[in-house]
PDB file of N, CA and C in Angstrom:
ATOM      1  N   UNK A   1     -15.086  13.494  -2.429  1.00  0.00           N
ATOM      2  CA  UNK A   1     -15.699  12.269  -1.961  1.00  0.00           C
ATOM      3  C   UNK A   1     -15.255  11.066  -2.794  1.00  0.00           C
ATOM      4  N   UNK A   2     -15.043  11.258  -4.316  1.00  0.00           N
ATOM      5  CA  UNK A   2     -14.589  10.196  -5.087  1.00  0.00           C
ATOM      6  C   UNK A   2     -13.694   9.848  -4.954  1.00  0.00           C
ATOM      7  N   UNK A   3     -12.151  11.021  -4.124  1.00  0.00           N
ATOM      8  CA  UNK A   3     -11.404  10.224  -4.128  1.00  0.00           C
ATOM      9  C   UNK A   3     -11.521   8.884  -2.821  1.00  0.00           C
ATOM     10  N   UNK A   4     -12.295   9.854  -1.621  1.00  0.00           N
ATOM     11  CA  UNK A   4     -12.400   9.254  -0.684  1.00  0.00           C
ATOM     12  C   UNK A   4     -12.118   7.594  -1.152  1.00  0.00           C
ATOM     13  N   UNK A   5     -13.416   7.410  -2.379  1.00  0.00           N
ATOM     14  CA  UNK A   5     -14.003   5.806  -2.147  1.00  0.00           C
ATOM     15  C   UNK A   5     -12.829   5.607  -2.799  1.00  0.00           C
ATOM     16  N   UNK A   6     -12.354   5.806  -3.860  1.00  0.00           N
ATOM     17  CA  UNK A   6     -11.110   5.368  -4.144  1.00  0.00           C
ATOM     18  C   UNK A   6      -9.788   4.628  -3.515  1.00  0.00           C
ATOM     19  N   UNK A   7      -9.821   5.956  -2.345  1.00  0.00           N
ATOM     20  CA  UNK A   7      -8.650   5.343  -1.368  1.00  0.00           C
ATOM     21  C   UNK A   7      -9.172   4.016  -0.478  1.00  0.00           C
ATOM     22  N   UNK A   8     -10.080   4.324  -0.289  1.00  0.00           N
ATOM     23  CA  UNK A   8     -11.015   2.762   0.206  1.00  0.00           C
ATOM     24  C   UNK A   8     -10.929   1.775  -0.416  1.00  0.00           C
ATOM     25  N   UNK A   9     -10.836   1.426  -1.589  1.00  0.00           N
ATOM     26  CA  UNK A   9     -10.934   0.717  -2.644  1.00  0.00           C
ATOM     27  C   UNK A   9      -9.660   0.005  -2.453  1.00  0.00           C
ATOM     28  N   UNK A  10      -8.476   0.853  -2.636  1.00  0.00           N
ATOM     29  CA  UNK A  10      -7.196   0.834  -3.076  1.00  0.00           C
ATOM     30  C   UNK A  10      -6.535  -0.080  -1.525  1.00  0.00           C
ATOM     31  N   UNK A  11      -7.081   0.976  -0.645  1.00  0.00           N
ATOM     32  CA  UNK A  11      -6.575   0.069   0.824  1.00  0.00           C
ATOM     33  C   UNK A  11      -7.155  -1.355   0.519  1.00  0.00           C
ATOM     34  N   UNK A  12      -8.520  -1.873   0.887  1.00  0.00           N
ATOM     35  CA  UNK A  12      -9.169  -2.917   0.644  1.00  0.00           C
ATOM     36  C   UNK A  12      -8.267  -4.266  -0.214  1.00  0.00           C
ATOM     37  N   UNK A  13      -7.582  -3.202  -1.657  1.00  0.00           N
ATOM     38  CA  UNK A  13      -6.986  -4.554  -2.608  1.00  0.00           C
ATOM     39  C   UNK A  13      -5.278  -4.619  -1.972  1.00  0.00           C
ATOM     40  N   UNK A  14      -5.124  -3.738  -1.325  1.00  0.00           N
ATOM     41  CA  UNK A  14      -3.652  -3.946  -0.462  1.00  0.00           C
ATOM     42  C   UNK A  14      -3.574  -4.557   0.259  1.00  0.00           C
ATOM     43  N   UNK A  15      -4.956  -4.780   1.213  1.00  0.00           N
ATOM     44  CA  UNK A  15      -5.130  -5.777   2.430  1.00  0.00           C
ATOM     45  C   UNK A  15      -5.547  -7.350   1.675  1.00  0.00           C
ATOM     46  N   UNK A  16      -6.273  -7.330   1.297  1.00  0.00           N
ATOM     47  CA  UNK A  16      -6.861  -8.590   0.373  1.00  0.00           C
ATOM     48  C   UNK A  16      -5.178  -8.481  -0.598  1.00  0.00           C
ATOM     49  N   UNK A  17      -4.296  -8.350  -1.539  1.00  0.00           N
ATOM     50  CA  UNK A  17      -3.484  -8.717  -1.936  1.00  0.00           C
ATOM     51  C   UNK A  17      -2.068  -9.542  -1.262  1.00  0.00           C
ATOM     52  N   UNK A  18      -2.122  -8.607   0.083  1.00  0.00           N
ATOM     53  CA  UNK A  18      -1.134  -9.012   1.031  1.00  0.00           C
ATOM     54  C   UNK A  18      -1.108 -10.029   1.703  1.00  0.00           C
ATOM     55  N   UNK A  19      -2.931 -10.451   1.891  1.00  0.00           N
ATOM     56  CA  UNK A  19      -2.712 -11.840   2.321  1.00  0.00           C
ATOM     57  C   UNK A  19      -3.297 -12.942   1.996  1.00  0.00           C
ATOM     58  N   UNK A  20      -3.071 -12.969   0.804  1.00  0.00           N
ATOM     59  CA  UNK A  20      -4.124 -13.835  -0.614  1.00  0.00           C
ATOM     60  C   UNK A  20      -2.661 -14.977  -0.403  1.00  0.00           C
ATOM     61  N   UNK A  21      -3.149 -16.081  -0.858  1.00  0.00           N
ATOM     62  CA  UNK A  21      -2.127 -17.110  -0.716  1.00  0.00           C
ATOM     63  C   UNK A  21      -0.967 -17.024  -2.021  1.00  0.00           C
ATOM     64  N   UNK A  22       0.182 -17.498  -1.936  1.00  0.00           N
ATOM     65  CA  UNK A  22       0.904 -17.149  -3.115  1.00  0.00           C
ATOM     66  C   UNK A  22       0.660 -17.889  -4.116  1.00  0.00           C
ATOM     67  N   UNK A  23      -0.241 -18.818  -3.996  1.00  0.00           N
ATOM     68  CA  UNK A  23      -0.231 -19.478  -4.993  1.00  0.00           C
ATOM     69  C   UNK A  23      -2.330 -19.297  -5.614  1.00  0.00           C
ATOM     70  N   UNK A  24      -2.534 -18.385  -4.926  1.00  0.00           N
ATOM     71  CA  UNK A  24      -4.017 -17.709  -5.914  1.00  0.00           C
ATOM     72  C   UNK A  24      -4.019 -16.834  -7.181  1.00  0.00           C
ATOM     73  N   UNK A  25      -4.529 -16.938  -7.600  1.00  0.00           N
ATOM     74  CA  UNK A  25      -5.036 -16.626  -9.236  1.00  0.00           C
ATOM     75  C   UNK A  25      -4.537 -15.065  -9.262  1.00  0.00           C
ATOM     76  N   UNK A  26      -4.801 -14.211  -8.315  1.00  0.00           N
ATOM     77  CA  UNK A  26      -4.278 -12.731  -8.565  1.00  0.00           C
ATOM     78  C   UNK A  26      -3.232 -12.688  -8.283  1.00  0.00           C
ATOM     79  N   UNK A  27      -2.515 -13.413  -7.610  1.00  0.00           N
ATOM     80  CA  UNK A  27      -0.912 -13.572  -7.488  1.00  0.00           C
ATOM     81  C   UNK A  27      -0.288 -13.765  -8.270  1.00  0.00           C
ATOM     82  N   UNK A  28      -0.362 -14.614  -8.754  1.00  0.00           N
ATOM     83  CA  UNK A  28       0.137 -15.497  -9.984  1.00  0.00           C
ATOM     84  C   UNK A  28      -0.076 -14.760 -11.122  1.00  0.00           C
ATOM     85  N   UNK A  29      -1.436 -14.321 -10.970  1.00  0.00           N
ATOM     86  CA  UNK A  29      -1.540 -13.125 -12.332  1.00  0.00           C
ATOM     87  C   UNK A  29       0.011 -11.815 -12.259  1.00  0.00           C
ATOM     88  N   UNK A  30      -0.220 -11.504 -11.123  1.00  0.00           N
ATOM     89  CA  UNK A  30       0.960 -10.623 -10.617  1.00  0.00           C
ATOM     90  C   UNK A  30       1.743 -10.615 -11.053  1.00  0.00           C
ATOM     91  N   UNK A  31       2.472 -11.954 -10.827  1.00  0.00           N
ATOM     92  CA  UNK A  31       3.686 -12.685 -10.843  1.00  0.00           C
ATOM     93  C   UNK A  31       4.491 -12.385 -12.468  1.00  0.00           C
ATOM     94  N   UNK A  32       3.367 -12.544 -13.457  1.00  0.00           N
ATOM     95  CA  UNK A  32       3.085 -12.543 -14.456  1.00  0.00           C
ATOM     96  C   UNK A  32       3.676 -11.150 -15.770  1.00  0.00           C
ATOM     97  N   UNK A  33       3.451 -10.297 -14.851  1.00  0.00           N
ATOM     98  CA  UNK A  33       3.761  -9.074 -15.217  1.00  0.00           C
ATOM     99  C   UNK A  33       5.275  -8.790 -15.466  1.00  0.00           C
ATOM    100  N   UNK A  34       5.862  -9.368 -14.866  1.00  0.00           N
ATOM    101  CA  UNK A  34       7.550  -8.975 -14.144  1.00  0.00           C
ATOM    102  C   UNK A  34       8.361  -7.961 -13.336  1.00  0.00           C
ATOM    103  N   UNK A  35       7.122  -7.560 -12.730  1.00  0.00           N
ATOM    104  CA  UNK A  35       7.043  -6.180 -11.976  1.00  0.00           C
ATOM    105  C   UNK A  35       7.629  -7.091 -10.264  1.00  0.00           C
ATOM    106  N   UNK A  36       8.861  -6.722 -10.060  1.00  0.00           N
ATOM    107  CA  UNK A  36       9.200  -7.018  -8.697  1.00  0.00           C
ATOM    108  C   UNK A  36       8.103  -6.635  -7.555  1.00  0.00           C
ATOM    109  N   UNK A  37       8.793  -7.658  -6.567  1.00  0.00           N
ATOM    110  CA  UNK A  37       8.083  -7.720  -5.067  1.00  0.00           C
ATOM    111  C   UNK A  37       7.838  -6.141  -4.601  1.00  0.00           C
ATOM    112  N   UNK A  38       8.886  -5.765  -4.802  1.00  0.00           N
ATOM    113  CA  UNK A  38       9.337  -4.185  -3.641  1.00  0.00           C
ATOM    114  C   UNK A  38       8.869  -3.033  -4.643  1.00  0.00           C
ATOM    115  N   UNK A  39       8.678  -3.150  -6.018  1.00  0.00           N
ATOM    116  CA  UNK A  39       8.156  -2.025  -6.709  1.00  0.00           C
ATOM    117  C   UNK A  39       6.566  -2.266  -6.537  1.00  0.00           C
ATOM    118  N   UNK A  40       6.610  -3.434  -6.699  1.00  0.00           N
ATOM    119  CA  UNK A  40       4.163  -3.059  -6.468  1.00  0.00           C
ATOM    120  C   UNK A  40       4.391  -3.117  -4.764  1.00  0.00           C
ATOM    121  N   UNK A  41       5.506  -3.297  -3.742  1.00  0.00           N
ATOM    122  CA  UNK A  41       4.853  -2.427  -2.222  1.00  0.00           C
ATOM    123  C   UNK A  41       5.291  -0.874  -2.441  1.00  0.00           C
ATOM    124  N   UNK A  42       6.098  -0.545  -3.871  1.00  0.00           N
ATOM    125  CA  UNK A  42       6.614   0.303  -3.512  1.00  0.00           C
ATOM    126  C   UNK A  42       5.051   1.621  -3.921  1.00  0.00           C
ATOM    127  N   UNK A  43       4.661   1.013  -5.235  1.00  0.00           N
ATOM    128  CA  UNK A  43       3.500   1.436  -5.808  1.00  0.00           C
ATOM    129  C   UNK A  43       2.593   1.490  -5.320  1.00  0.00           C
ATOM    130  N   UNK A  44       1.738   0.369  -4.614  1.00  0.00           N
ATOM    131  CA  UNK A  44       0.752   0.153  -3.739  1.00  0.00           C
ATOM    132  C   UNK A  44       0.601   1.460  -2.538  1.00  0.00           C
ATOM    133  N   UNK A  45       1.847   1.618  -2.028  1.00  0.00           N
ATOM    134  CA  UNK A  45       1.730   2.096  -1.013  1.00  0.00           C
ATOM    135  C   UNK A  45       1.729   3.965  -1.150  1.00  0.00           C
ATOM    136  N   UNK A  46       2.335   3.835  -2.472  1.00  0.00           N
ATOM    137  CA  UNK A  46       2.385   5.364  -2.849  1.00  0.00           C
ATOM    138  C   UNK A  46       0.985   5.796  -3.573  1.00  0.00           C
ATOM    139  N   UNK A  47       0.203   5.028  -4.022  1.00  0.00           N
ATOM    140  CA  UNK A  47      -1.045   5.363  -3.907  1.00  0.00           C
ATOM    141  C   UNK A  47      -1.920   5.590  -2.750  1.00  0.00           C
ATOM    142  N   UNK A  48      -1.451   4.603  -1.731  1.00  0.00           N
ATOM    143  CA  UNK A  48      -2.470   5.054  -0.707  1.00  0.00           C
ATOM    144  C   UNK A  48      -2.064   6.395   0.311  1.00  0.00           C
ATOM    145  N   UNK A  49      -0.857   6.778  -0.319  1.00  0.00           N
ATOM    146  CA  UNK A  49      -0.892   8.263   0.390  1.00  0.00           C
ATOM    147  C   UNK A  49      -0.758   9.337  -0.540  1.00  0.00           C
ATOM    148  N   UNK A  50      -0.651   8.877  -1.973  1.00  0.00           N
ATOM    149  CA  UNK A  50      -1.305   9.759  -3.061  1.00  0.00           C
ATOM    150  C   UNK A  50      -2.468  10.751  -2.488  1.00  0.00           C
ATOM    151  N   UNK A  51      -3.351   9.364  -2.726  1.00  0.00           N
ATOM    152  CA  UNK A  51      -5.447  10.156  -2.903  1.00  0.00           C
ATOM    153  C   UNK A  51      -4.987  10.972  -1.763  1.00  0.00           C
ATOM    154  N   UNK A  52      -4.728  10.604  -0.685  1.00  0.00           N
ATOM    155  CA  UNK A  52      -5.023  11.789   0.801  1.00  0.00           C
ATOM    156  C   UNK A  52      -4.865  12.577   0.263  1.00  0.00           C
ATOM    157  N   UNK A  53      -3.361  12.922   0.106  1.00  0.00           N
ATOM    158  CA  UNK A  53      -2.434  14.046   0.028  1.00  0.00           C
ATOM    159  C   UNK A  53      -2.479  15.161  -0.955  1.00  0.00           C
ATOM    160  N   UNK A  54      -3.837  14.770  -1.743  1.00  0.00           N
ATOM    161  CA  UNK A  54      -4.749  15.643  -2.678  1.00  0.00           C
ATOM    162  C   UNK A  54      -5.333  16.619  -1.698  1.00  0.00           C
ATOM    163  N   UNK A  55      -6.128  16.011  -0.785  1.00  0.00           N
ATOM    164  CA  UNK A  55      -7.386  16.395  -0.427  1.00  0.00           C
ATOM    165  C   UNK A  55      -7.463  16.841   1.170  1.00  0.00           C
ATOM    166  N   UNK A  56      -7.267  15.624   1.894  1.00  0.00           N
ATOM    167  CA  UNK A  56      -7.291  15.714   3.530  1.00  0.00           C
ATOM    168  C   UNK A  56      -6.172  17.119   3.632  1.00  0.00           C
ATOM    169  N   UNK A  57      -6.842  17.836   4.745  1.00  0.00           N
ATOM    170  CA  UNK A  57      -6.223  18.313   5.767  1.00  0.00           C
ATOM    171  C   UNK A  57      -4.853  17.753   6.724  1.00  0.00           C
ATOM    172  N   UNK A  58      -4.109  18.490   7.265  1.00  0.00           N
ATOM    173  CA  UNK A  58      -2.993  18.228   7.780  1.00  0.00           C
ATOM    174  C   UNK A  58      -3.494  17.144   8.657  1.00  0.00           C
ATOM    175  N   UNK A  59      -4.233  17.310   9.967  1.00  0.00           N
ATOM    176  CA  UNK A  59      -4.288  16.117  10.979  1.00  0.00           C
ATOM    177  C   UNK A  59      -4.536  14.765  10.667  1.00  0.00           C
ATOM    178  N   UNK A  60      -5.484  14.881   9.217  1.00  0.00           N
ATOM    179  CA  UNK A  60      -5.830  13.782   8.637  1.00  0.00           C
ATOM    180  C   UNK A  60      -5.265  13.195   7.968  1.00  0.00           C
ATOM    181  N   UNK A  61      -4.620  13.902   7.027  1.00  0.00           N
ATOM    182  CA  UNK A  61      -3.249  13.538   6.021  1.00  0.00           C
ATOM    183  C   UNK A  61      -2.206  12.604   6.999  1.00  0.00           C
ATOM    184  N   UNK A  62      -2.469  13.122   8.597  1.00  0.00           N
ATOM    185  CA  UNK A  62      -0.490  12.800   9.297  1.00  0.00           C
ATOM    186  C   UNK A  62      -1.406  11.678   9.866  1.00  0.00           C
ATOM    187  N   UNK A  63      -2.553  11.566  10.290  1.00  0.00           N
ATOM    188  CA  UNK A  63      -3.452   9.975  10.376  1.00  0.00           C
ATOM    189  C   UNK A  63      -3.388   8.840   9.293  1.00  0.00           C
ATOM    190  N   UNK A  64      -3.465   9.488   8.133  1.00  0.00           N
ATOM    191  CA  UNK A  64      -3.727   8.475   6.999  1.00  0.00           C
ATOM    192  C   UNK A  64      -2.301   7.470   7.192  1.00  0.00           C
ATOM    193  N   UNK A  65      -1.201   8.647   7.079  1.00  0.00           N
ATOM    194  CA  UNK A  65      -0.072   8.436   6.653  1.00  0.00           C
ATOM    195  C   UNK A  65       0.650   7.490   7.382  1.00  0.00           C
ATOM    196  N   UNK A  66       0.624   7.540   8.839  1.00  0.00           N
ATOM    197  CA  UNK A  66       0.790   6.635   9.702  1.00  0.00           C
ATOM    198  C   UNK A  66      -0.192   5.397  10.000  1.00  0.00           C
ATOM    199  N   UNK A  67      -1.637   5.552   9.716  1.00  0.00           N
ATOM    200  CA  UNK A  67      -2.008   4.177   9.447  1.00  0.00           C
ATOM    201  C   UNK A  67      -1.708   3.480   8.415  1.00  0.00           C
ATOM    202  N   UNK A  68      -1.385   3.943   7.077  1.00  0.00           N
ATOM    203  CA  UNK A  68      -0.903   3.287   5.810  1.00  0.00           C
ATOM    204  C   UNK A  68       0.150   2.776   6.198  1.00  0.00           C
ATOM    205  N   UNK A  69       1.614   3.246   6.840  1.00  0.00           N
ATOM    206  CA  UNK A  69       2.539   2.532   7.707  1.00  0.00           C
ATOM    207  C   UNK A  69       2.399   1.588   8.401  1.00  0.00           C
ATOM    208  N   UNK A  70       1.511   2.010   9.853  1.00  0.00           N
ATOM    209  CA  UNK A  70       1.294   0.824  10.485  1.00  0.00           C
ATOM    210  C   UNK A  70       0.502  -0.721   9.604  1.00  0.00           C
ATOM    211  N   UNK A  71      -0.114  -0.043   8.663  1.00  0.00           N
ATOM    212  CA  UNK A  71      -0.715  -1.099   8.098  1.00  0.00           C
ATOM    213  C   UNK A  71       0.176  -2.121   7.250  1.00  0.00           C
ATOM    214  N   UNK A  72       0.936  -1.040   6.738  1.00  0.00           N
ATOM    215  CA  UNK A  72       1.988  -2.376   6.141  1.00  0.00           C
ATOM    216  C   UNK A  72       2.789  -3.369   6.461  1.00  0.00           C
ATOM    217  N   UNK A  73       3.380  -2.943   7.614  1.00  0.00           N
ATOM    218  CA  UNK A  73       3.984  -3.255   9.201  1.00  0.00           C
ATOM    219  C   UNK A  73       3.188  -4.373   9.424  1.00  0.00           C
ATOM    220  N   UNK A  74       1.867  -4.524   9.721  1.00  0.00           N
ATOM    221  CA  UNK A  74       1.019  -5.869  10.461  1.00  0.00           C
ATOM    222  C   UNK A  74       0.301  -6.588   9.223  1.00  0.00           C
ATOM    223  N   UNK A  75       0.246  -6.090   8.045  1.00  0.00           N
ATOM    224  CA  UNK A  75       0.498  -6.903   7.200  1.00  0.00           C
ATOM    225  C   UNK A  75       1.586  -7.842   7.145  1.00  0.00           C
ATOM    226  N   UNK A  76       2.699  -7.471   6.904  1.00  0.00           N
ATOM    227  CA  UNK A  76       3.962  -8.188   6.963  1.00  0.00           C
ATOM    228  C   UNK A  76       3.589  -9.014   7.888  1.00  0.00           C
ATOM    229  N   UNK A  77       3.612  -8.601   9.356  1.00  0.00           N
ATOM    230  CA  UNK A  77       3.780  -9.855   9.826  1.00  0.00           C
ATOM    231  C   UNK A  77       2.516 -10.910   9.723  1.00  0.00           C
ATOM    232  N   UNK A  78       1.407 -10.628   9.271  1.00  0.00           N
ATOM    233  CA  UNK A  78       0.389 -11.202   9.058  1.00  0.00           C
ATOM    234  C   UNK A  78       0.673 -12.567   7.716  1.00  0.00           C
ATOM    235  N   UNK A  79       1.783 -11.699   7.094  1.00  0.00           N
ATOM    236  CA  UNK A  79       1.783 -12.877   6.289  1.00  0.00           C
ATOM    237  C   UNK A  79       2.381 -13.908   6.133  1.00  0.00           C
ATOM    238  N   UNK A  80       2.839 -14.159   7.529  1.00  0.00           N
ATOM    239  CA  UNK A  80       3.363 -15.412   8.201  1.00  0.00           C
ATOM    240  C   UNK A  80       1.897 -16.682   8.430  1.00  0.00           C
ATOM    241  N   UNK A  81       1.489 -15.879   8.442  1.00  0.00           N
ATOM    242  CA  UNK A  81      -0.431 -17.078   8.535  1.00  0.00           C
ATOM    243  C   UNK A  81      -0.781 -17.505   7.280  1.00  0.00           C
ATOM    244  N   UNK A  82      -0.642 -16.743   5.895  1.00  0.00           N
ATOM    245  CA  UNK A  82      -0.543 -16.854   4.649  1.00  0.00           C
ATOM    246  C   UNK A  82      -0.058 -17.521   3.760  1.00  0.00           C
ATOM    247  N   UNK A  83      -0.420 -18.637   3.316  1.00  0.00           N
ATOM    248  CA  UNK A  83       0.306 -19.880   2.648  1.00  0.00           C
ATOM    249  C   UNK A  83       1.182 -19.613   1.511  1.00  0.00           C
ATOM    250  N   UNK A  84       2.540 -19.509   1.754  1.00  0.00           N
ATOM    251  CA  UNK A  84       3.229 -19.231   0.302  1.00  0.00           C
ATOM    252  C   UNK A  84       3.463 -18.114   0.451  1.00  0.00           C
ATOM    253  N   UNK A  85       3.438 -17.205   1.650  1.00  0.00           N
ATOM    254  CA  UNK A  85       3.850 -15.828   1.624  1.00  0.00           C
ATOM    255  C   UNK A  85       5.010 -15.558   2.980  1.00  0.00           C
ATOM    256  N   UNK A  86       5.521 -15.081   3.115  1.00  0.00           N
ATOM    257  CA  UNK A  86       6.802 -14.627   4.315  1.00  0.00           C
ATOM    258  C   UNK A  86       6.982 -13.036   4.583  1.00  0.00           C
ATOM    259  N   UNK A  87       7.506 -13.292   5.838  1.00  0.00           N
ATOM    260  CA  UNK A  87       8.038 -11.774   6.597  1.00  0.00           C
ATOM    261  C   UNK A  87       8.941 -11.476   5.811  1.00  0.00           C
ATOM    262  N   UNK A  88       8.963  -9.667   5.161  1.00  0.00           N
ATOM    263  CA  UNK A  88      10.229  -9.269   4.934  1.00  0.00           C
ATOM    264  C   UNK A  88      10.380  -8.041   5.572  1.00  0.00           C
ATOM    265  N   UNK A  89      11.166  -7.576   6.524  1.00  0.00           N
ATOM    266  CA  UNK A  89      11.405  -5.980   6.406  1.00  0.00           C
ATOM    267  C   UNK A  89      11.745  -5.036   5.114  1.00  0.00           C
ATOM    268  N   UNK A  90      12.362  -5.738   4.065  1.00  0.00           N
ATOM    269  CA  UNK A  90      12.327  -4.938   2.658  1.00  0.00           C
ATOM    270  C   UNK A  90      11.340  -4.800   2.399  1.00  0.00           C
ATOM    271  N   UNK A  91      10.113  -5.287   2.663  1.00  0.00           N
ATOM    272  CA  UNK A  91       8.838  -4.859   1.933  1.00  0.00           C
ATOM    273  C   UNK A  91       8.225  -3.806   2.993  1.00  0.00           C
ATOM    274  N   UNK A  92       8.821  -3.853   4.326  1.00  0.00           N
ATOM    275  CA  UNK A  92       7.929  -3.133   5.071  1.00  0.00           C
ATOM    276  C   UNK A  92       8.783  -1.464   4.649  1.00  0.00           C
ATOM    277  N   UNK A  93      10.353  -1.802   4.338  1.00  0.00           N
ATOM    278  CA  UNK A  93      10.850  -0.186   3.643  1.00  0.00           C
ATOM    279  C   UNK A  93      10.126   0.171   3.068  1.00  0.00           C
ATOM    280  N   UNK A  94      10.070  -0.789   1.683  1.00  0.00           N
ATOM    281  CA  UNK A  94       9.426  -0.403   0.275  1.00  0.00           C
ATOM    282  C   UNK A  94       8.076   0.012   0.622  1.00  0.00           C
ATOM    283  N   UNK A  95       7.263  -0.156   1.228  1.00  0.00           N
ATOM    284  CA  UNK A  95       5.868   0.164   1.883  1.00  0.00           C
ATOM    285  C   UNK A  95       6.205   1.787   2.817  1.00  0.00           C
ATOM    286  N   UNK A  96       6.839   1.964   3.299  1.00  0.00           N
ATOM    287  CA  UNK A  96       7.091   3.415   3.810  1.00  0.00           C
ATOM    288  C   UNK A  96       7.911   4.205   2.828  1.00  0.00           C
ATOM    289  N   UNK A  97       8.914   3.853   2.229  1.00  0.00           N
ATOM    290  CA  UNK A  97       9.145   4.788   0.960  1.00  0.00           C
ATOM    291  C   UNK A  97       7.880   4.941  -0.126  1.00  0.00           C
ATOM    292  N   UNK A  98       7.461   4.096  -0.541  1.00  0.00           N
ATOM    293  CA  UNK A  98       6.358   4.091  -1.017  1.00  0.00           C
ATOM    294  C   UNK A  98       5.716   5.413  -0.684  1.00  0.00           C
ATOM    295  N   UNK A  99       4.902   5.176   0.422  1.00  0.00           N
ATOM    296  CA  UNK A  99       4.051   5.882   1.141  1.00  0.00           C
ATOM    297  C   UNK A  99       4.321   7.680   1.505  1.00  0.00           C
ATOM    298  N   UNK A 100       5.858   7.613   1.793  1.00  0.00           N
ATOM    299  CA  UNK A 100       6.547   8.783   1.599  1.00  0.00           C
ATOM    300  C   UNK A 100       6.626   9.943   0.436  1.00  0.00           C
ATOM    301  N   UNK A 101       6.476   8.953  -1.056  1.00  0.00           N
ATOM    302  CA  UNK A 101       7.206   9.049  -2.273  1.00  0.00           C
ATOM    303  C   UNK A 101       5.229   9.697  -2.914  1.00  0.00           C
ATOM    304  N   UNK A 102       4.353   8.877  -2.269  1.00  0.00           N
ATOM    305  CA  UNK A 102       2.759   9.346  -2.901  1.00  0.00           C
ATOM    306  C   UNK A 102       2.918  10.538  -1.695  1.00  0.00           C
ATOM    307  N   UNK A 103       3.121  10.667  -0.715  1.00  0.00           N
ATOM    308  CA  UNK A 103       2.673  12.693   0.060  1.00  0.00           C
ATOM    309  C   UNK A 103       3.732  13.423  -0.806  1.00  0.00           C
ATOM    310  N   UNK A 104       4.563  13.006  -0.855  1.00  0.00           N
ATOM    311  CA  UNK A 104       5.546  14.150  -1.473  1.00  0.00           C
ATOM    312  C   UNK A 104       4.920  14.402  -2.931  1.00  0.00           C
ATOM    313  N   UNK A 105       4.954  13.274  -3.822  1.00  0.00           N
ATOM    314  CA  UNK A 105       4.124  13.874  -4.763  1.00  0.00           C
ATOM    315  C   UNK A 105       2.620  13.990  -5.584  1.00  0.00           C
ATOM    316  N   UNK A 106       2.046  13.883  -4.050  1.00  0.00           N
ATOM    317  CA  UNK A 106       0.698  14.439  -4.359  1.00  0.00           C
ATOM    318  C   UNK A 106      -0.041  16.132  -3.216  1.00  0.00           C
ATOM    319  N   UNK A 107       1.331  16.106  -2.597  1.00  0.00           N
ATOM    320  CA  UNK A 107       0.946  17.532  -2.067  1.00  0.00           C
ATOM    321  C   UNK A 107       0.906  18.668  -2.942  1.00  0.00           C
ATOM    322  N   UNK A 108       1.701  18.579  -3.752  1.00  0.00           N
ATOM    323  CA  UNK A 108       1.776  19.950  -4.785  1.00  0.00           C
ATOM    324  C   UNK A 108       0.689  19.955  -5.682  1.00  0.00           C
ATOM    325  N   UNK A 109      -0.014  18.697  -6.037  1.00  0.00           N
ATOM    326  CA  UNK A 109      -0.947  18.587  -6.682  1.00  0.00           C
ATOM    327  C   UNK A 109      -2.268  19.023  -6.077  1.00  0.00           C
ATOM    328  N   UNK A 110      -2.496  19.584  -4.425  1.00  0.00           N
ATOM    329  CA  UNK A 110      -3.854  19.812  -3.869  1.00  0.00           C
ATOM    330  C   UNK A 110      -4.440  21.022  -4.541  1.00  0.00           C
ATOM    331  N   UNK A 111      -5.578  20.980  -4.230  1.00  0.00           N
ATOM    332  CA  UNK A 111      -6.571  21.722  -4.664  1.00  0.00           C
ATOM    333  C   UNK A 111      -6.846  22.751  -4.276  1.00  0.00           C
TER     334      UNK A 111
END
């Protein structure tokens, strides 16, 4: 169940990060780090198919996995409404490798 809220959590600051303006305080904090664009979608996204891929079952796992996709997907283009932010298809890769890179290595890790 903990991880459950977790992955809740984690989606929540992916959606709220993705379309926070580029020029807000957690961005900029971001920015800050020197951690490229395509490694925190690459990170972001490999967490959110991490937690599943502990726990869920197959039907649910191949649900998660494809909404974490689609989600990154309409993010992107969402962040054409987003002041200071732009469409990239590199981020929508880096968001499915990502996502690829947390099932692969959090399946061996199930319980």
């Amino acid at each position: 169940m903990l991880l459950r809220w977790l992955w809740a959590a984690a989606f929540l600051a992916v959606i709220a990060g993705s379309l926070l303006p580029a020029d807000s305080l957690p961005i900029r904090a971001l920015s800050h780090f020197g951690v490229g664009d395509k490694l925190q979608h690459f990170a972001a996204y490999a967490v959110l198919a991490f937690l599943p891929a502990l726990h869920e079952r197959w039907p649910a796992l191949a649900a998660v996995l494809a909404a974490v996709v689609g989600t990154g997907v309409l993010l992107e283009f969402a962040q054409n409404y987003s002041p200071g932010r732009s469409f990239e298809i590199g981020d929508m890769v880096a968001d499915t490798v990502g996502a690829l890179c947390g099932l692969v290595l959090g399946l061996p890790l199930r319980a």
